[in-house]
C-alpha atoms as a PDB file:
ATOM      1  CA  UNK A   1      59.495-132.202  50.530  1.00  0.00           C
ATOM      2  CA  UNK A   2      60.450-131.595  47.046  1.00  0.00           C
ATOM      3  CA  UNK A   3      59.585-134.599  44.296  1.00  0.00           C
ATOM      4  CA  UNK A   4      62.268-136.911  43.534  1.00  0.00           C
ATOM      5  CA  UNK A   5      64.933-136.534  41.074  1.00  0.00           C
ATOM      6  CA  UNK A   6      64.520-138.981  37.828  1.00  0.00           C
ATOM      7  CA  UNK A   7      67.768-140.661  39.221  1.00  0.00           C
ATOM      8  CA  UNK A   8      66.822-141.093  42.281  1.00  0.00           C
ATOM      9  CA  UNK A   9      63.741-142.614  41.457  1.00  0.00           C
ATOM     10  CA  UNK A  10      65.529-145.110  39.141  1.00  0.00           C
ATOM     11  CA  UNK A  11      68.535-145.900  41.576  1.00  0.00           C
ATOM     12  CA  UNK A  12      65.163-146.889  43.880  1.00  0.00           C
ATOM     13  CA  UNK A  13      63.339-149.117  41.378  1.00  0.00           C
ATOM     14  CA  UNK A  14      67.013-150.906  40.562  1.00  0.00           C
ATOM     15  CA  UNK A  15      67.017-151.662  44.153  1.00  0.00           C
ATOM     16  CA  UNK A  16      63.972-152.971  44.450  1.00  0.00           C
ATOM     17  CA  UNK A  17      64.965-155.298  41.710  1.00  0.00           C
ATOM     18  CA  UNK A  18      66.164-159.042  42.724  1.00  0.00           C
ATOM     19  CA  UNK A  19      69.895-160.124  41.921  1.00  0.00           C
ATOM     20  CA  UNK A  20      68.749-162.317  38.960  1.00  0.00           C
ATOM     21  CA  UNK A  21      66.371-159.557  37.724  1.00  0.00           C
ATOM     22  CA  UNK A  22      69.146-156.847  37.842  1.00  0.00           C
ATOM     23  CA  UNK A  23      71.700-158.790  36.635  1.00  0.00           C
ATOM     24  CA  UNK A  24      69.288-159.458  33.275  1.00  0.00           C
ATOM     25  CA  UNK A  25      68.432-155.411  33.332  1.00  0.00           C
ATOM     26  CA  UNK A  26      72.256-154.775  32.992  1.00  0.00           C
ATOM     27  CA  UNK A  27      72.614-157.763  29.676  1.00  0.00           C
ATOM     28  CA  UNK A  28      69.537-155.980  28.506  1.00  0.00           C
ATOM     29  CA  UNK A  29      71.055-152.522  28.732  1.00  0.00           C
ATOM     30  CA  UNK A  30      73.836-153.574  27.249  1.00  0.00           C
ATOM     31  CA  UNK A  31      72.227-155.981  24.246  1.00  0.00           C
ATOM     32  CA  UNK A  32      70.145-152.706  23.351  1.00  0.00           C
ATOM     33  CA  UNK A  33      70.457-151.752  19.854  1.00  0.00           C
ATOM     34  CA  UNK A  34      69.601-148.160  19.657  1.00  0.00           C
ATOM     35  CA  UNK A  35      72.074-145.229  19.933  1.00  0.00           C
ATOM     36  CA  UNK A  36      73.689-144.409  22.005  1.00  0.00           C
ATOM     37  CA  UNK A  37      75.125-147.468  23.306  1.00  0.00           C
ATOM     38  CA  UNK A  38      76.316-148.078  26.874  1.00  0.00           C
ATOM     39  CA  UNK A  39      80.359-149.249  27.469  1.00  0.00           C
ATOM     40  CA  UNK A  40      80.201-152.712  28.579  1.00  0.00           C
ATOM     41  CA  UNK A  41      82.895-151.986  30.930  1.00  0.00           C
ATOM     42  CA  UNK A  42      80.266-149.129  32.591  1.00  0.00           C
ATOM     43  CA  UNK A  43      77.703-151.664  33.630  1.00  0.00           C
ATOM     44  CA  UNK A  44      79.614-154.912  34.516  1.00  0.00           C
ATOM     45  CA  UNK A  45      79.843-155.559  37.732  1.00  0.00           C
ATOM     46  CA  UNK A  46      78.353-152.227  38.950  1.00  0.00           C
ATOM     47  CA  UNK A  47      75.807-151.507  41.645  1.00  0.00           C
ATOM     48  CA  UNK A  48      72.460-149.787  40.961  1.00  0.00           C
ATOM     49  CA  UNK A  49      73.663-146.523  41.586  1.00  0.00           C
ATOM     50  CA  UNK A  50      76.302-147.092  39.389  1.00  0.00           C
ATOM     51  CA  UNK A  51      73.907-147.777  36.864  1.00  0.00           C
ATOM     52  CA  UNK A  52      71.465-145.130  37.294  1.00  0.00           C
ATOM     53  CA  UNK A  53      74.143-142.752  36.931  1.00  0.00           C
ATOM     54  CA  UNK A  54      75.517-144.367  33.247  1.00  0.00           C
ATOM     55  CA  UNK A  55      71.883-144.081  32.068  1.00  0.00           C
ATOM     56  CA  UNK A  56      71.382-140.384  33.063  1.00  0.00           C
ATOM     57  CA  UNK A  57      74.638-139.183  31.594  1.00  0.00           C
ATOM     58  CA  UNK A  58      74.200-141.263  28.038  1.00  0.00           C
ATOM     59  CA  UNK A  59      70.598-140.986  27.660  1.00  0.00           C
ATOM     60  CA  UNK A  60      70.088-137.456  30.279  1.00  0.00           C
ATOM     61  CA  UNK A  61      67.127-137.762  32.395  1.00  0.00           C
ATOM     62  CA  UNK A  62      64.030-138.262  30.604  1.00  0.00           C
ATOM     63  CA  UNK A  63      65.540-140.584  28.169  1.00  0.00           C
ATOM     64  CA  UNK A  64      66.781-142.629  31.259  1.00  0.00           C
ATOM     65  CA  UNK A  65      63.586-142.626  32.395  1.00  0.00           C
ATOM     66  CA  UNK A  66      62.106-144.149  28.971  1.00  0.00           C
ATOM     67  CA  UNK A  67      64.979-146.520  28.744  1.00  0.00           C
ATOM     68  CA  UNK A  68      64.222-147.784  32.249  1.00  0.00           C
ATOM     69  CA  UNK A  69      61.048-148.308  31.530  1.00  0.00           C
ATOM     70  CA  UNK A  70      60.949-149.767  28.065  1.00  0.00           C
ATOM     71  CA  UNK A  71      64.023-152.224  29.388  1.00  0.00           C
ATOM     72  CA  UNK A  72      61.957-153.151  32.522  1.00  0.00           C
ATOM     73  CA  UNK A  73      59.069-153.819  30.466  1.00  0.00           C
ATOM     74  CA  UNK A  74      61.384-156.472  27.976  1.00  0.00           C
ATOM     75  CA  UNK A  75      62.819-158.284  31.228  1.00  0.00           C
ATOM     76  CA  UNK A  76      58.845-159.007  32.267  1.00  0.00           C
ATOM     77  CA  UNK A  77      59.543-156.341  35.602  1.00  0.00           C
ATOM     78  CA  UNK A  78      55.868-154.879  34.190  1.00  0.00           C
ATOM     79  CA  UNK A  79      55.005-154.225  38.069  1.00  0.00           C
ATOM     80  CA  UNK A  80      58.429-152.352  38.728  1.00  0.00           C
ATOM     81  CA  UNK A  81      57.967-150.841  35.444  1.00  0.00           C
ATOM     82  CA  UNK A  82      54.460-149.792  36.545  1.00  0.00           C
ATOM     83  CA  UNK A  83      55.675-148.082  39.787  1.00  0.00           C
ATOM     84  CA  UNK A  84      58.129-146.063  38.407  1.00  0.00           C
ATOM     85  CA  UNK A  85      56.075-144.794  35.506  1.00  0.00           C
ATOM     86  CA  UNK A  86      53.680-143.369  38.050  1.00  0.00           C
ATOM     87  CA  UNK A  87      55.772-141.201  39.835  1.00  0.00           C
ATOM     88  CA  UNK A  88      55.181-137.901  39.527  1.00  0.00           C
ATOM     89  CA  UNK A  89      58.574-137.151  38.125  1.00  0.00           C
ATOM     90  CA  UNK A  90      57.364-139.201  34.485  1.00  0.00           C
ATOM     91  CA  UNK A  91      56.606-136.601  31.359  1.00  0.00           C
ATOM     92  CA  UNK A  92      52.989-135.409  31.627  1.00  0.00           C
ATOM     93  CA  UNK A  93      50.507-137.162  28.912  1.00  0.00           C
ATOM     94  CA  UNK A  94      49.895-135.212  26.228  1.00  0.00           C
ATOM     95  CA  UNK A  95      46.466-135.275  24.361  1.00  0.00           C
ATOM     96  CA  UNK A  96      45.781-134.952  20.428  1.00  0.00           C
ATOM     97  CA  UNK A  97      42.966-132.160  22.056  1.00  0.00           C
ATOM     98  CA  UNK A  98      45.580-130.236  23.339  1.00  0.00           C
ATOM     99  CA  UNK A  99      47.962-130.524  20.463  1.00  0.00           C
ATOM    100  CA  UNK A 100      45.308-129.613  18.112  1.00  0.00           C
ATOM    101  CA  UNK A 101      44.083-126.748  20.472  1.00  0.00           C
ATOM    102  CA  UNK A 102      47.841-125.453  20.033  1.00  0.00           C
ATOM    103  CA  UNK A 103      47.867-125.367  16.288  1.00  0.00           C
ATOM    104  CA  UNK A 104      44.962-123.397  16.586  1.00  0.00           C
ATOM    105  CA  UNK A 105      45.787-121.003  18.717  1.00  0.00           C
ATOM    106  CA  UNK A 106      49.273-120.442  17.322  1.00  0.00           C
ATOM    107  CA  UNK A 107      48.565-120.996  13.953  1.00  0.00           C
ATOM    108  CA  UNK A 108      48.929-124.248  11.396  1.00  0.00           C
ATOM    109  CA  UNK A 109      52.588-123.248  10.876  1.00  0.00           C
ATOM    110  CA  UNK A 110      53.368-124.086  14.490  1.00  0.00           C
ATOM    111  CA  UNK A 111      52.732-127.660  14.699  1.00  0.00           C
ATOM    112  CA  UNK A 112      50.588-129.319  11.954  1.00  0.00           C
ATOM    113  CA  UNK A 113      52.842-128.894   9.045  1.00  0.00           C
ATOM    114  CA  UNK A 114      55.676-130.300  10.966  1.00  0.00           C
ATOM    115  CA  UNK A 115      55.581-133.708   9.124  1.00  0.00           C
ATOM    116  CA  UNK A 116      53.926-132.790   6.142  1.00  0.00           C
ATOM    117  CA  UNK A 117      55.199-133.384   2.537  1.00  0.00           C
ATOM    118  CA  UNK A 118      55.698-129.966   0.833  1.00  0.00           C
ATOM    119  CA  UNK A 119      52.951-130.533  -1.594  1.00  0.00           C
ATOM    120  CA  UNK A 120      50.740-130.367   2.007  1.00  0.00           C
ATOM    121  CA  UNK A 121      48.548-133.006   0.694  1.00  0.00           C
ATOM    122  CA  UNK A 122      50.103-136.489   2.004  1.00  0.00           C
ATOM    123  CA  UNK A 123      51.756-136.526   5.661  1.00  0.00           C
ATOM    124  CA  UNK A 124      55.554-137.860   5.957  1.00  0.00           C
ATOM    125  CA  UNK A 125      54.653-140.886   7.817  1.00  0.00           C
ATOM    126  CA  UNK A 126      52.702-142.159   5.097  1.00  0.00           C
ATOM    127  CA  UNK A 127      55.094-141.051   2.028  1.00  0.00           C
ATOM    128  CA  UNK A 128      57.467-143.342   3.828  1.00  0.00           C
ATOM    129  CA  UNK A 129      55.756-146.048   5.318  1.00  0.00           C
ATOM    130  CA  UNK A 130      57.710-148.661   3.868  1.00  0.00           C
ATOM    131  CA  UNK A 131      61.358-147.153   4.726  1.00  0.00           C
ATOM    132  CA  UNK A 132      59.878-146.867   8.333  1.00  0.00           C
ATOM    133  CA  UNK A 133      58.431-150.376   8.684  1.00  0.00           C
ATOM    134  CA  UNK A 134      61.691-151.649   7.801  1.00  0.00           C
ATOM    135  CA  UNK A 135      64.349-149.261   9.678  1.00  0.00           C
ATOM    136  CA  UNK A 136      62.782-147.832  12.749  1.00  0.00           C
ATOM    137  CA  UNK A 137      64.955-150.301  15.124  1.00  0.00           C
ATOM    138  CA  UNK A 138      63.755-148.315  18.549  1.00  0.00           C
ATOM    139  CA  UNK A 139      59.896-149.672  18.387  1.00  0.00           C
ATOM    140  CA  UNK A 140      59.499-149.981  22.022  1.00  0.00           C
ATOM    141  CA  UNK A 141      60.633-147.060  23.045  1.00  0.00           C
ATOM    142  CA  UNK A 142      58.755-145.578  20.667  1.00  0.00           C
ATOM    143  CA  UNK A 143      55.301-147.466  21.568  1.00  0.00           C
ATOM    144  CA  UNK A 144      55.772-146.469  25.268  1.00  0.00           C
ATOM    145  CA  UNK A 145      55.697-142.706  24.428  1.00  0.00           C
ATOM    146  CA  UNK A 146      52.357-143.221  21.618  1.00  0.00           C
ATOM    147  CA  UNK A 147      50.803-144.768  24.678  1.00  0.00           C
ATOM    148  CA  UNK A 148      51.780-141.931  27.245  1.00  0.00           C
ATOM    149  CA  UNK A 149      50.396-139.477  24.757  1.00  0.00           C
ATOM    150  CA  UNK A 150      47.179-141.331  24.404  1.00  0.00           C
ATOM    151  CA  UNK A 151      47.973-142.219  20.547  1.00  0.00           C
ATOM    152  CA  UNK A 152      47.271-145.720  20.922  1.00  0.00           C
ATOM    153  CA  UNK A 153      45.484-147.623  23.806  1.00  0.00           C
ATOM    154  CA  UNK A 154      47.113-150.637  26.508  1.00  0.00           C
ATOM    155  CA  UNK A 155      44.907-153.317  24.469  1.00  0.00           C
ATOM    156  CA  UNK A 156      46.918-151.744  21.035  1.00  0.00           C
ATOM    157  CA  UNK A 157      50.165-151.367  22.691  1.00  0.00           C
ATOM    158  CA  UNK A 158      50.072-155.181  23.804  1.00  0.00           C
ATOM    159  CA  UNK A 159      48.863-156.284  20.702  1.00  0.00           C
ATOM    160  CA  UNK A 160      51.844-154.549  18.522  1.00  0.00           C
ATOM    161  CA  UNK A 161      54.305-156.016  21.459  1.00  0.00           C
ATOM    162  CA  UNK A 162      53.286-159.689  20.881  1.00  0.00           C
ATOM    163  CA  UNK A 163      54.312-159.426  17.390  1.00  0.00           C
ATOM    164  CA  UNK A 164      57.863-160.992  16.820  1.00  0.00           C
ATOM    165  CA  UNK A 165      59.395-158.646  15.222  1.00  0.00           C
ATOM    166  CA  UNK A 166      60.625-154.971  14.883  1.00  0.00           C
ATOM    167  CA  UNK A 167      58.829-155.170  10.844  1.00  0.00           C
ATOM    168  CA  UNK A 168      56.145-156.914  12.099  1.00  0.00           C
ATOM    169  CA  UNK A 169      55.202-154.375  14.720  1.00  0.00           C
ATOM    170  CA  UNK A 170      55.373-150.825  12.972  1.00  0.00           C
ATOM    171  CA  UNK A 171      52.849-152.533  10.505  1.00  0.00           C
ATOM    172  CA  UNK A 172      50.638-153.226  13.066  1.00  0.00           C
ATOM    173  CA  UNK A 173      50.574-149.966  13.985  1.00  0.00           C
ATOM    174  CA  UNK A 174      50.385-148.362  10.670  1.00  0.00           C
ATOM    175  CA  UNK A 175      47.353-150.758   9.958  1.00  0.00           C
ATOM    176  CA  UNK A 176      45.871-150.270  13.942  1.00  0.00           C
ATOM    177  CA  UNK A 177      46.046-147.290  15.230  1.00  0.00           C
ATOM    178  CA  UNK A 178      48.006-144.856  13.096  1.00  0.00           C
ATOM    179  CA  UNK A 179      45.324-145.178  10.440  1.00  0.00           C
ATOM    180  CA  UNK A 180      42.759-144.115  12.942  1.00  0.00           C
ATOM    181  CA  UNK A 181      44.580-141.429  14.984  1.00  0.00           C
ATOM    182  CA  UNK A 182      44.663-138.968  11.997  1.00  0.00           C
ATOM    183  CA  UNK A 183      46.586-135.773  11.266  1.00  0.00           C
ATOM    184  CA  UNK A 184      47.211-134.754  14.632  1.00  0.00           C
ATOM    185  CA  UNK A 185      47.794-138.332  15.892  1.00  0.00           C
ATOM    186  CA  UNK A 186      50.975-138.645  12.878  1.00  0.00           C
ATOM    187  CA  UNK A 187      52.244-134.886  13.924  1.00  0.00           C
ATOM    188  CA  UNK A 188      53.063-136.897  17.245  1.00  0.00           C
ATOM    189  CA  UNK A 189      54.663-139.882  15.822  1.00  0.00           C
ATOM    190  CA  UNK A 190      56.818-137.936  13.895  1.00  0.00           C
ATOM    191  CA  UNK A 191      57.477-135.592  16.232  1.00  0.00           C
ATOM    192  CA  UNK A 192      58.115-138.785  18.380  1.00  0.00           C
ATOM    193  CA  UNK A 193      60.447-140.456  15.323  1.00  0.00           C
ATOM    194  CA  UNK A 194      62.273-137.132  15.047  1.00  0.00           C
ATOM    195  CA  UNK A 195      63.920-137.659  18.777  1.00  0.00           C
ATOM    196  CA  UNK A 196      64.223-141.043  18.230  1.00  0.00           C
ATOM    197  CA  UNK A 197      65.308-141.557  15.285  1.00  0.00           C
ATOM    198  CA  UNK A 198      67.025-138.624  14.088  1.00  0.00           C
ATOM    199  CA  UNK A 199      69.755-139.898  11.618  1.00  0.00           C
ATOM    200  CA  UNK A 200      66.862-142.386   9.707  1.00  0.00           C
ATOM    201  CA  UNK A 201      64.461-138.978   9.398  1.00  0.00           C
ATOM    202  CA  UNK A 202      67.238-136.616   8.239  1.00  0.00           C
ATOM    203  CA  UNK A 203      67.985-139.038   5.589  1.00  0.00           C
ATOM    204  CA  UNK A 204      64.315-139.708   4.420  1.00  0.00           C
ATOM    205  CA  UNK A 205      63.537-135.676   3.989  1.00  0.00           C
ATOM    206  CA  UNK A 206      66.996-135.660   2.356  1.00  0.00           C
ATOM    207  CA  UNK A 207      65.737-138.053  -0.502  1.00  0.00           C
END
């Protein structure tokens, strides 16, 4: 039997859901801040499949996936959260080994330089670690995928969460586990910030 679509497996893990848990997925869907947004008059009132299908034609299918995930996580469904994150339909974890063992092989051109400063001597994330402490505004989504590729740990993950704040949390994990994860560990989060947060990267290597 062939695996599961990704919108099949999230039409399943809305079902599962109770009426009062769905209900707050759909005002959490619709309170997120990120772009793109969803049309209020898309989820109101709509079943689970309904649903499933707005967030796999706004976000396509892996970001679905993440924005499942990271909204199922803020409505405290960590157990529903946890069952749908390990299907086998979920983006594989990727290592800093196997990064680095790429750069190698291909050369430092193909990966390491990617968020480098052109003098080569200071990475991008830490040129402009005060812009992106105070206007990366998709933090959770952005933890979940440092913790599927092994860039920070469940214990660091939960500690950034519990902070109050979006501020609050990308300096905990500038101060945590960014400043431990080293070259390789920032070619990820950039690489990471660059899908997330195109518009707010564009304009920092503009200036």
């Amino acid at each position: 039997m062939p695996p599961r679509t990704i919108k099949a497996a999230i039409q399943d893990a809305l079902e599962d859901l109770t009426e009062k848990k769905f209900k707050k997925f759909c005002a959490a869907l619709l309170d997120r801040r990120g772009e793109p947004r969803v049309k209020r008059s898309s989820v109101e009132g709509q079943d689970y499949i309904t649903i499933a299908q707005v967030l796999v034609s706004t976000f396509t299918e892996p970001g679905a996936l993440r924005i499942t995930l990271e909204l199922l996580r803020e409505i405290d469904c960590n157990e529903e959260a946890e069952r749908l994150g390990e299907l086998p339909h979920e983006p594989k974890r990727i290592s800093i080994i196997s990064i680095s063992q790429s750069i190698f092989a291909h050369g430092p051109s193909a990966g390491a330089s990617a968020g480098r400063t052109m003098s080569g001597d200071k990475h991008f994330v830490d040129t402009h670690r005060t812009a992106l402490i105070q206007r990366v505004s998709t933090v959770p989504p952005l933890l979940d995928e440092l913790l599927d590729r092994g860039i920070i740990k469940q214990e660091g993950y939960n500690t950034i969460m519990a902070q109050a704040t979006s501020q609050a949390r990308m300096r905990e994990l500038y101060t945590g586990p960014l400043n431990a994860c080293g070259s390789s560990g920032k070619d990820i989060f950039y690489k990471i910030l660059e899908k997330l947060e195109p518009y707010l990267i564009s304009d920092l290597r503009n200036n």
